[in-house]
C-alpha atoms as a PDB file:
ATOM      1  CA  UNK A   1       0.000   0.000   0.000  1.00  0.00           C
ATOM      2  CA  UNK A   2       2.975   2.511   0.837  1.00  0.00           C
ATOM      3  CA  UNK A   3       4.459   1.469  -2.526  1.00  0.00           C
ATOM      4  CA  UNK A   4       1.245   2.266  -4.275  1.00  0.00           C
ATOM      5  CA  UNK A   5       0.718   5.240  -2.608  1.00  0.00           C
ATOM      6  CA  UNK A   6       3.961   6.727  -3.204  1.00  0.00           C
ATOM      7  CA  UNK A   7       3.451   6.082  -7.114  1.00  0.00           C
ATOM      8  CA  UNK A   8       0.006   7.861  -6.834  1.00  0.00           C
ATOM      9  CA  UNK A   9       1.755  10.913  -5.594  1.00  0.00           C
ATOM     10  CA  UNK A  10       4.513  10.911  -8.188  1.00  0.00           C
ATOM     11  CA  UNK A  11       1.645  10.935 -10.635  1.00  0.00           C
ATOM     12  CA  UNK A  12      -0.936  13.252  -9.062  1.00  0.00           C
ATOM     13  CA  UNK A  13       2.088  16.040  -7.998  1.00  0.00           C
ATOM     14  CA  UNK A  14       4.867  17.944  -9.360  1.00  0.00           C
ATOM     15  CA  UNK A  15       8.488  17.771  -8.131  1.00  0.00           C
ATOM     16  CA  UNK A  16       7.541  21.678  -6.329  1.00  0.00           C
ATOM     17  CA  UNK A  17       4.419  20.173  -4.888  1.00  0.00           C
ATOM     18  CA  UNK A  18       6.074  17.125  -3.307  1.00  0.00           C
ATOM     19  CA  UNK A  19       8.482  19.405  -1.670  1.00  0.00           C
ATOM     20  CA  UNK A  20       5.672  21.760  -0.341  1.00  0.00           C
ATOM     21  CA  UNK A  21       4.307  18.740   1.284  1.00  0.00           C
ATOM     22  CA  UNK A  22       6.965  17.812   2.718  1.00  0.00           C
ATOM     23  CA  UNK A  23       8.339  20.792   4.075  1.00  0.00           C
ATOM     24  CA  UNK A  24       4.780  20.798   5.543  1.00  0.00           C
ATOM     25  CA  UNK A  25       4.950  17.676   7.115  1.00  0.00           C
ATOM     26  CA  UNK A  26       8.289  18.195   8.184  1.00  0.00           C
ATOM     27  CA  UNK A  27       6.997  21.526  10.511  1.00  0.00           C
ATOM     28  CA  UNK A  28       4.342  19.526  11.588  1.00  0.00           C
ATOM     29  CA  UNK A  29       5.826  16.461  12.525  1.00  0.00           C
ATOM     30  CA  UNK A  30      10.238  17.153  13.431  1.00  0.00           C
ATOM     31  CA  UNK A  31      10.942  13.995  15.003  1.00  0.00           C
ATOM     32  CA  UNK A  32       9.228  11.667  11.688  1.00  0.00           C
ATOM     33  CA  UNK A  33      11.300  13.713   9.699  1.00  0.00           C
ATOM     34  CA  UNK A  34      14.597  13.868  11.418  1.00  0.00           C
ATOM     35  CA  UNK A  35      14.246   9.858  11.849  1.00  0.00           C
ATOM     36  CA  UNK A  36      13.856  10.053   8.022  1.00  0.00           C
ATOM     37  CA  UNK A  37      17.011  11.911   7.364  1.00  0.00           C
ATOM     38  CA  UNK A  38      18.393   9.509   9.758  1.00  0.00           C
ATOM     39  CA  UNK A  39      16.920   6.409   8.121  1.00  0.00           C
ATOM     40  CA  UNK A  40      18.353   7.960   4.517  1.00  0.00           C
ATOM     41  CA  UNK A  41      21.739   8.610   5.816  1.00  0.00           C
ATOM     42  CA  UNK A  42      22.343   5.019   7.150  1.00  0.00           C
ATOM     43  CA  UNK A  43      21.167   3.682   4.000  1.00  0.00           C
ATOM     44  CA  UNK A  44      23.490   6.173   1.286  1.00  0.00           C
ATOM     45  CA  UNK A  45      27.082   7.027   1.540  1.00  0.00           C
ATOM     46  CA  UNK A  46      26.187  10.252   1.360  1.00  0.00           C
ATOM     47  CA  UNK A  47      28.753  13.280   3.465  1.00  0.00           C
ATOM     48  CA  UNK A  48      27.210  15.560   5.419  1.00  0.00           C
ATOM     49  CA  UNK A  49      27.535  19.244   4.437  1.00  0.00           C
ATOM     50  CA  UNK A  50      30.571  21.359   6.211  1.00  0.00           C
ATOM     51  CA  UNK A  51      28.301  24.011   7.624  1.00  0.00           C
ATOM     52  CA  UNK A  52      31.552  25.169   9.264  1.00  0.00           C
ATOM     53  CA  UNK A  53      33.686  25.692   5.950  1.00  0.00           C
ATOM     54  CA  UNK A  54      30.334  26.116   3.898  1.00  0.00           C
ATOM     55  CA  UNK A  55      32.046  25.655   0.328  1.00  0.00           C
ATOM     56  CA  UNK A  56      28.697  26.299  -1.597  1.00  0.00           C
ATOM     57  CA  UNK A  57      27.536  29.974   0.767  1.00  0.00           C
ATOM     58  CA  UNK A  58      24.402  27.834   2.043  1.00  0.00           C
ATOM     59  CA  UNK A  59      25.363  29.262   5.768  1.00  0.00           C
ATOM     60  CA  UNK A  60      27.293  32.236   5.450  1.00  0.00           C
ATOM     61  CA  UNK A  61      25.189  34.497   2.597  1.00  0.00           C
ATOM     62  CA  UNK A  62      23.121  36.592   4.959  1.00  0.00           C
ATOM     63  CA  UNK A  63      26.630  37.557   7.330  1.00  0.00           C
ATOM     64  CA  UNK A  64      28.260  38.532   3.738  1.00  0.00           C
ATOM     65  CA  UNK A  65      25.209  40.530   2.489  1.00  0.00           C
ATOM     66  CA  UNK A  66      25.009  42.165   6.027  1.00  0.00           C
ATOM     67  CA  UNK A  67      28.586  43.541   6.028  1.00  0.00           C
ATOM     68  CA  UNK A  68      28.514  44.441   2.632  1.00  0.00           C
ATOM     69  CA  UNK A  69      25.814  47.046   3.575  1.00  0.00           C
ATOM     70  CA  UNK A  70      27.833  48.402   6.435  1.00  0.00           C
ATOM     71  CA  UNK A  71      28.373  51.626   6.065  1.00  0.00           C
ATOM     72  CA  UNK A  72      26.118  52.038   2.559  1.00  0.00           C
ATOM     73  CA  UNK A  73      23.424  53.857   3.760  1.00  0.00           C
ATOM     74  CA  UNK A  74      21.283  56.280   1.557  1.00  0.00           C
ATOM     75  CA  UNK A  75      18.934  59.031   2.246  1.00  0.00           C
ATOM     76  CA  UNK A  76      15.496  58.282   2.757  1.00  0.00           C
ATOM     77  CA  UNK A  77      13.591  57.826  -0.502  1.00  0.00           C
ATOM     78  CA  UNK A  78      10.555  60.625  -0.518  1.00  0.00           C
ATOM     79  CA  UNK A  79      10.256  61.528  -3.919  1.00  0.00           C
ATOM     80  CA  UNK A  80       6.511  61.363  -4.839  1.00  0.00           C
ATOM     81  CA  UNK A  81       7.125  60.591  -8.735  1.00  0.00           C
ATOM     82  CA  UNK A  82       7.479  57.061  -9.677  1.00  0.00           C
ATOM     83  CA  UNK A  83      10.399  57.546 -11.816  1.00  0.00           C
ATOM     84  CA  UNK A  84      12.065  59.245  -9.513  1.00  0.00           C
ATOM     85  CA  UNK A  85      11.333  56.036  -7.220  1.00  0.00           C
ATOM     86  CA  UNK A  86      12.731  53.727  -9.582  1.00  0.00           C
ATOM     87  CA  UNK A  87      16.039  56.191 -10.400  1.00  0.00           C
ATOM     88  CA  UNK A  88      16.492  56.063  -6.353  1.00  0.00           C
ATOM     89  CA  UNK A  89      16.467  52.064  -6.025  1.00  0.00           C
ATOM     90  CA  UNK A  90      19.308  52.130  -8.883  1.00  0.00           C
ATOM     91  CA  UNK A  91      21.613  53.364  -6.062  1.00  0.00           C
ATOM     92  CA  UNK A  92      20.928  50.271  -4.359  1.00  0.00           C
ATOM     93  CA  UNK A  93      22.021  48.065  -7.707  1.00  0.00           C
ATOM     94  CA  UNK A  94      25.276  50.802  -8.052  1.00  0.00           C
ATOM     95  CA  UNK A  95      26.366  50.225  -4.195  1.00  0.00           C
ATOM     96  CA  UNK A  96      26.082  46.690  -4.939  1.00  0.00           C
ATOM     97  CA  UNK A  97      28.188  46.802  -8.350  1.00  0.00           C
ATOM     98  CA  UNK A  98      30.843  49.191  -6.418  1.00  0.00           C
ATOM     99  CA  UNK A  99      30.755  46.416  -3.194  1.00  0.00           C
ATOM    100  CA  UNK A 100      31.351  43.576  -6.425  1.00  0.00           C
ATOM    101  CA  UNK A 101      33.693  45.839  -8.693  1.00  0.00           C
ATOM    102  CA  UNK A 102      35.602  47.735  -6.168  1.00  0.00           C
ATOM    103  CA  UNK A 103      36.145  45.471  -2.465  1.00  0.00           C
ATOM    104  CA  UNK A 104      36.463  42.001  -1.581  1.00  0.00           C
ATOM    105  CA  UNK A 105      32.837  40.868  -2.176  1.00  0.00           C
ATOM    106  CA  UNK A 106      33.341  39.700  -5.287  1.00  0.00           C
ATOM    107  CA  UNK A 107      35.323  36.598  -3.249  1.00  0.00           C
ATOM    108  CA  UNK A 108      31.932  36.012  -1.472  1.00  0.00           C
ATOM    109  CA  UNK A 109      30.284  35.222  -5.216  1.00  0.00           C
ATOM    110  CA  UNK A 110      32.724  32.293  -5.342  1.00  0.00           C
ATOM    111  CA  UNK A 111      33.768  29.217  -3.587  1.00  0.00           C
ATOM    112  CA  UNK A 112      36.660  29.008  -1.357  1.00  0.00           C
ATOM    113  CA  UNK A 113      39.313  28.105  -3.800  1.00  0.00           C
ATOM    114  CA  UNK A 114      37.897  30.300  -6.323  1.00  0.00           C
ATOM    115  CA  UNK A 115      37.562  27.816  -9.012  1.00  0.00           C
ATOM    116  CA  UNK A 116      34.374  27.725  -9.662  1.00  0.00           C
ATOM    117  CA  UNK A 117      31.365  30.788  -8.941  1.00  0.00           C
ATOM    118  CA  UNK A 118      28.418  30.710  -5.990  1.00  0.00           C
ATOM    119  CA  UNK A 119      24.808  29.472  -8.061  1.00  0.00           C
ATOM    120  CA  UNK A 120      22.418  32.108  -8.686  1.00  0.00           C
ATOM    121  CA  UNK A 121      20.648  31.589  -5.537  1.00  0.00           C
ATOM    122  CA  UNK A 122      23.628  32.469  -3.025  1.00  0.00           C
ATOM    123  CA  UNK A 123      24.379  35.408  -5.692  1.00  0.00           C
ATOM    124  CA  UNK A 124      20.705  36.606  -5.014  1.00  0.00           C
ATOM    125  CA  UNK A 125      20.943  35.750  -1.178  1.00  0.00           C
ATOM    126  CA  UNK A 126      23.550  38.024  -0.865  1.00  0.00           C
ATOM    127  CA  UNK A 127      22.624  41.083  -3.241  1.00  0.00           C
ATOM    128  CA  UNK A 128      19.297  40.787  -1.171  1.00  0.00           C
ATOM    129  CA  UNK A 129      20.932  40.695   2.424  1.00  0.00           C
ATOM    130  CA  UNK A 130      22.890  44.132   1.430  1.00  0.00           C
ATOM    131  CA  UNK A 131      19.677  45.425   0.344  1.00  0.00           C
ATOM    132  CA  UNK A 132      17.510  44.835   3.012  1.00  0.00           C
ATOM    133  CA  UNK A 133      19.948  46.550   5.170  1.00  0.00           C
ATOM    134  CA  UNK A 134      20.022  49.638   2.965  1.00  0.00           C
ATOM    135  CA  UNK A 135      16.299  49.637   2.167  1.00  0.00           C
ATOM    136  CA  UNK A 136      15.549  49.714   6.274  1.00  0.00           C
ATOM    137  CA  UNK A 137      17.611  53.197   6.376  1.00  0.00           C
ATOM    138  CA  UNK A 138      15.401  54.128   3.599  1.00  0.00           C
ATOM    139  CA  UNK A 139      12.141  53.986   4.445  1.00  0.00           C
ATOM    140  CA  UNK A 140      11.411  51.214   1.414  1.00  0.00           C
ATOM    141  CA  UNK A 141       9.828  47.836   1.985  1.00  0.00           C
ATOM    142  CA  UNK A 142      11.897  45.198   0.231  1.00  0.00           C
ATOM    143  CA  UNK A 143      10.029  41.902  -0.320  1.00  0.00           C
ATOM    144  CA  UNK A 144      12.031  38.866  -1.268  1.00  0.00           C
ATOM    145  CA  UNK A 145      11.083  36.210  -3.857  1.00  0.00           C
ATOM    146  CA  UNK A 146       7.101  38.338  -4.203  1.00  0.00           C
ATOM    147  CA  UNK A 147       4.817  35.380  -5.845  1.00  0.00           C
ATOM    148  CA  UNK A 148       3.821  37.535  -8.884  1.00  0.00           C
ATOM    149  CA  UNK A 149       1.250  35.367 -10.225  1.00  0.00           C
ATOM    150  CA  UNK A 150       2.977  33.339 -12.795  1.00  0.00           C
ATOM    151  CA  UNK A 151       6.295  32.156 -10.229  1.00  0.00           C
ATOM    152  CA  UNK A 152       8.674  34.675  -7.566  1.00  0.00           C
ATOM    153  CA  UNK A 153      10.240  37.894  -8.889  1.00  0.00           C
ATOM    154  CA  UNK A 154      13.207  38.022  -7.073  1.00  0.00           C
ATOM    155  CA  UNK A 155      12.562  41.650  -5.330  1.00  0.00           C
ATOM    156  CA  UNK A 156       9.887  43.744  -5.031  1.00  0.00           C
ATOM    157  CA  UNK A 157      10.401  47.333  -3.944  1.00  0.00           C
ATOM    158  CA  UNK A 158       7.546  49.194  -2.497  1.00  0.00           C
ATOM    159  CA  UNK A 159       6.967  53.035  -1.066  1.00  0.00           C
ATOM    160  CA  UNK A 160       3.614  52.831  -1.656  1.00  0.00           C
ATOM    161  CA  UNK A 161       1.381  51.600  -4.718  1.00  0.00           C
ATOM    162  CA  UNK A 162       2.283  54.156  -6.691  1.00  0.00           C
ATOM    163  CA  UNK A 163       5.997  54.109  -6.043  1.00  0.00           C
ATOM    164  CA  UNK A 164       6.988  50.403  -6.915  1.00  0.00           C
ATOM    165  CA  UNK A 165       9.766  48.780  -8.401  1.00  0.00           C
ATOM    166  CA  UNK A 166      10.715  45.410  -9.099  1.00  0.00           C
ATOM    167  CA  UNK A 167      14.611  43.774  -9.293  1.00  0.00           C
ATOM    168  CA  UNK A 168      15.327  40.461 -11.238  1.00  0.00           C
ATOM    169  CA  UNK A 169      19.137  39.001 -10.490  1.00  0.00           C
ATOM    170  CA  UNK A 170      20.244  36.730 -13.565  1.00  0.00           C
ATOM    171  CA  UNK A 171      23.991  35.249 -14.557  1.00  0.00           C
ATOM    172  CA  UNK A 172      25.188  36.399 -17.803  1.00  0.00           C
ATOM    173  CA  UNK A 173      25.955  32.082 -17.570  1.00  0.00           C
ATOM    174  CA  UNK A 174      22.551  31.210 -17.822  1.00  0.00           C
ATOM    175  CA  UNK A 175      20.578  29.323 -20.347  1.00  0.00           C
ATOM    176  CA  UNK A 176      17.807  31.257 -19.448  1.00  0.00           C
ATOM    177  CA  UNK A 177      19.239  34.729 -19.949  1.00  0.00           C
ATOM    178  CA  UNK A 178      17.187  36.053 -22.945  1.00  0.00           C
ATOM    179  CA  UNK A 179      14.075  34.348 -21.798  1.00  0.00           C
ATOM    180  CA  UNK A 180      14.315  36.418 -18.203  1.00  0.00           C
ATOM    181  CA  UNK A 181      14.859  39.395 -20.318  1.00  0.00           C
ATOM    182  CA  UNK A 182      12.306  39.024 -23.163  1.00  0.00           C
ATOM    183  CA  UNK A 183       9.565  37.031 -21.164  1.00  0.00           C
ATOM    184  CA  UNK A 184       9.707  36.044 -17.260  1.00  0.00           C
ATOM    185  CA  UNK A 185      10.779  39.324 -16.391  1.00  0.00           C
ATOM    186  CA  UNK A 186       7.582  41.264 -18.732  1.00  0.00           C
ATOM    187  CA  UNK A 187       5.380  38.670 -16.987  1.00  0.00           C
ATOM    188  CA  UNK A 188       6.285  39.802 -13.502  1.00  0.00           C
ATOM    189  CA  UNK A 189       5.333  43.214 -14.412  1.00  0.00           C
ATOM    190  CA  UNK A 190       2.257  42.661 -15.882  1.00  0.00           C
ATOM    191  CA  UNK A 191       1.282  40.317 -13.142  1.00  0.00           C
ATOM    192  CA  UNK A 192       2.042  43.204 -10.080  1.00  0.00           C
ATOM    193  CA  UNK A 193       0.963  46.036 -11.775  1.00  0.00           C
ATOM    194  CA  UNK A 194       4.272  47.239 -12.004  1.00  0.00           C
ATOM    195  CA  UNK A 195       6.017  49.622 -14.750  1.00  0.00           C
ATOM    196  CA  UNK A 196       9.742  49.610 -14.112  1.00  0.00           C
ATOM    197  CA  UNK A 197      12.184  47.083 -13.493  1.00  0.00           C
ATOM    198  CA  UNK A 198      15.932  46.340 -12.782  1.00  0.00           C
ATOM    199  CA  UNK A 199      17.638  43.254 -15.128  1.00  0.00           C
ATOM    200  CA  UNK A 200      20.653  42.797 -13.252  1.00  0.00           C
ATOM    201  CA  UNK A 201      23.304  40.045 -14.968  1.00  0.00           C
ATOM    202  CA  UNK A 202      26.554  39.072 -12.869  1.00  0.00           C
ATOM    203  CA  UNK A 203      29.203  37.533 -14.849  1.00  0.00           C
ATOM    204  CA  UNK A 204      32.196  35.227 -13.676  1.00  0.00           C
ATOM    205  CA  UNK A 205      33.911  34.900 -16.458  1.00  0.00           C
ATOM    206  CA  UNK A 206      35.324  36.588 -20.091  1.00  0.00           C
ATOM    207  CA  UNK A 207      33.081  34.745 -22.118  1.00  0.00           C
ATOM    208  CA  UNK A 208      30.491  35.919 -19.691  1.00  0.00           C
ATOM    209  CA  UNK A 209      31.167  39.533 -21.063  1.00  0.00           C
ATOM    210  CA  UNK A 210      30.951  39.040 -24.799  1.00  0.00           C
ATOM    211  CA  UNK A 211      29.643  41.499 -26.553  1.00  0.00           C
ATOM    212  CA  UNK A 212      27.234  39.690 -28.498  1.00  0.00           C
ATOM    213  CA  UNK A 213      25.858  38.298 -24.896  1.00  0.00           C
ATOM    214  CA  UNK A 214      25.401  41.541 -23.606  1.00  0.00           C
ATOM    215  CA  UNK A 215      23.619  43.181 -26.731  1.00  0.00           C
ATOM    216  CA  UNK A 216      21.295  40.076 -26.381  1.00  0.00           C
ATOM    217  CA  UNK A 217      20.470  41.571 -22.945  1.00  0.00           C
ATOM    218  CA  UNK A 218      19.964  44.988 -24.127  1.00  0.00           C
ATOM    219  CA  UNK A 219      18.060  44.334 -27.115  1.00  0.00           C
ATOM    220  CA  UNK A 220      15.649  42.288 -25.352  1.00  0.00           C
ATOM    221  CA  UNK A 221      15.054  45.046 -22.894  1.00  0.00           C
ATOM    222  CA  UNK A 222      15.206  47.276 -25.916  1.00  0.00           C
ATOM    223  CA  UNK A 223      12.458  45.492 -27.715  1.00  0.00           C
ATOM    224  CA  UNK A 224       9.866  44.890 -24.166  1.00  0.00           C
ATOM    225  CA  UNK A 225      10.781  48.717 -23.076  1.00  0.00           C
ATOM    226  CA  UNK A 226       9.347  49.660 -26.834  1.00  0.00           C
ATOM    227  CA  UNK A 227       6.698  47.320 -27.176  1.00  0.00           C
ATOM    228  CA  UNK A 228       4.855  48.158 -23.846  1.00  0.00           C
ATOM    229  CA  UNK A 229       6.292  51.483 -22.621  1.00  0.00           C
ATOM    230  CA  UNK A 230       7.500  49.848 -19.504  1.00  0.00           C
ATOM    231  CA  UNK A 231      10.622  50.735 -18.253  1.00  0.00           C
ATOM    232  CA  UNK A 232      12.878  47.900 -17.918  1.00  0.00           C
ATOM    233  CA  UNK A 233      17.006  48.902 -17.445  1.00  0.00           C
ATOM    234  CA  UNK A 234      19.463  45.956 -17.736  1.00  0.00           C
ATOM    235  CA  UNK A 235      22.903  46.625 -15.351  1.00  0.00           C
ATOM    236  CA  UNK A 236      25.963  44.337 -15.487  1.00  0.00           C
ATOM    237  CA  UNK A 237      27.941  43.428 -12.574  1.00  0.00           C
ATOM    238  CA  UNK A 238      31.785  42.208 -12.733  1.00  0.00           C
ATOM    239  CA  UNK A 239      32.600  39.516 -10.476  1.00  0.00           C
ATOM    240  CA  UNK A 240      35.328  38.292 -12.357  1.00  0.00           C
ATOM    241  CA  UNK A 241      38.369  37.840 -10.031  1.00  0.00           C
ATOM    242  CA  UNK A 242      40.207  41.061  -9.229  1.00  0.00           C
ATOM    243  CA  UNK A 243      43.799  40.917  -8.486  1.00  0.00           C
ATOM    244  CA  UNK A 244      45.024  41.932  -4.715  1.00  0.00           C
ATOM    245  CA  UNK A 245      45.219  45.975  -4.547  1.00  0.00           C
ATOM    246  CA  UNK A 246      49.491  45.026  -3.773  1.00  0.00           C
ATOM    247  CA  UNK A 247      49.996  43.806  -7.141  1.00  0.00           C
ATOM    248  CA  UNK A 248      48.338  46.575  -9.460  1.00  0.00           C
ATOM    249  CA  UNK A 249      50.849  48.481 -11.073  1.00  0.00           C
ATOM    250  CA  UNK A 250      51.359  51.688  -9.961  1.00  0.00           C
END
């Protein structure tokens, strides 16, 4: 019977679903689930995760987003005019860029050894972290991962309905690049009422920062910005390794 109903669950749900429920269950019911992970681990070789050296950021992201904001406050954000709304929340994307560009944070966006960059979620994590922090200072609610209707923009800025903003964080890596651009992105808009958005890439690498891989970005934002009047703005972020401040040349 558990067999069966296992397989009728694998039909009736999707892969999301099944971990809803079980993240459900899990809340409801801690010691069933921890003897679960314990039943799973004595039956896999599997290693448990070093939360102390945290290769992959899962631990660490909201201590490195924190202390990236320290220090980066901005004015309060009063402006009545939407525009002038959305022009103030670009500080928050250039403090960022500068933190990325211009410090050490850049070292947070990869693993230890720096061979190989953070996923997009830890890149996010962090960007959001930093933001949060500045967003407090400035009187702007800052909602993480808003359910827009169709699947969670990444952030949703608010200073009232009229003043609202929205910020997608992509990898210039990703297969999904013009699609966020050209179509998930549009869809968030439409979906929260929303005119004006943020397409932030961060790239890791050279070919990251082809030219014909940016111009994808900006025509696509080209094309949506003329097609509905919306205003979306893509911004590029460098987190290519940046050589120790000792050994530039002088």
């Amino acid at each position: 019977m558990r067999d069966d109903l296992n397989y009728d669950l694998a039909e009736a749900l999707t892969q999301a679903e099944r971990r809803q429920r079980g993240r459900r269950v899990a809340f409801r019911l801690p010691g069933e689930a921890l003897r679960y992970v314990r039943t799973v681990a004595d039956e896999t070789d599997a290693t448990p995760y070093d939360v102390q050296g945290d290769p992959r950021g899962l631990v660490g992201w909201y201590e490195l987003g924190r202390g990236a904001a320290r220090g980066e406050e901005i004015e309060p954000i009063s402006e009545p005019e939407p525009d002038d709304f959305f022009d103030c929340l670009g500080t928050l994307i250039d403090r960022f860029q500068h933190a990325v560009e211009n410090t050490d944070l850049w070292r947070a966006l990869w693993n230890d050894d720096l061979t190989k960059p953070r996923i997009e979620k830890i890149v996010q994590a962090i960007a959001g972290a930093m933001w949060t922090d500045m967003c407090r200072t400035a009187g702007v609610d800052i909602t993480r991962e808003a359910n827009a209707g169709r699947g969670p923009v990444d952030f949703k800025f608010s200073g009232g309905w009229t003043r609202r903003a929205l910020i997608e964080v992509k990898l210039l890596s990703s297969s999904k690049l013009r699609q966020g651009a050209a179509a998930q992105l549009p869809q968030y808009l439409v979906s929260e009422q929303v005119t004006c958005a943020y397409y932030v890439c961060v790239g890791f690498t050279d070919q990251d920062f082809a030219p014909e891989r940016l111009q994808l970005v900006e025509d696509a934002c080209a094309a949506y910005r003329a097609q509905s009047g919306f205003n979306v703005q893509p911004r590029f972020i460098d987190a290519r390794p940046k050589p120790s401040a000792s050994n530039l040349p002088c």
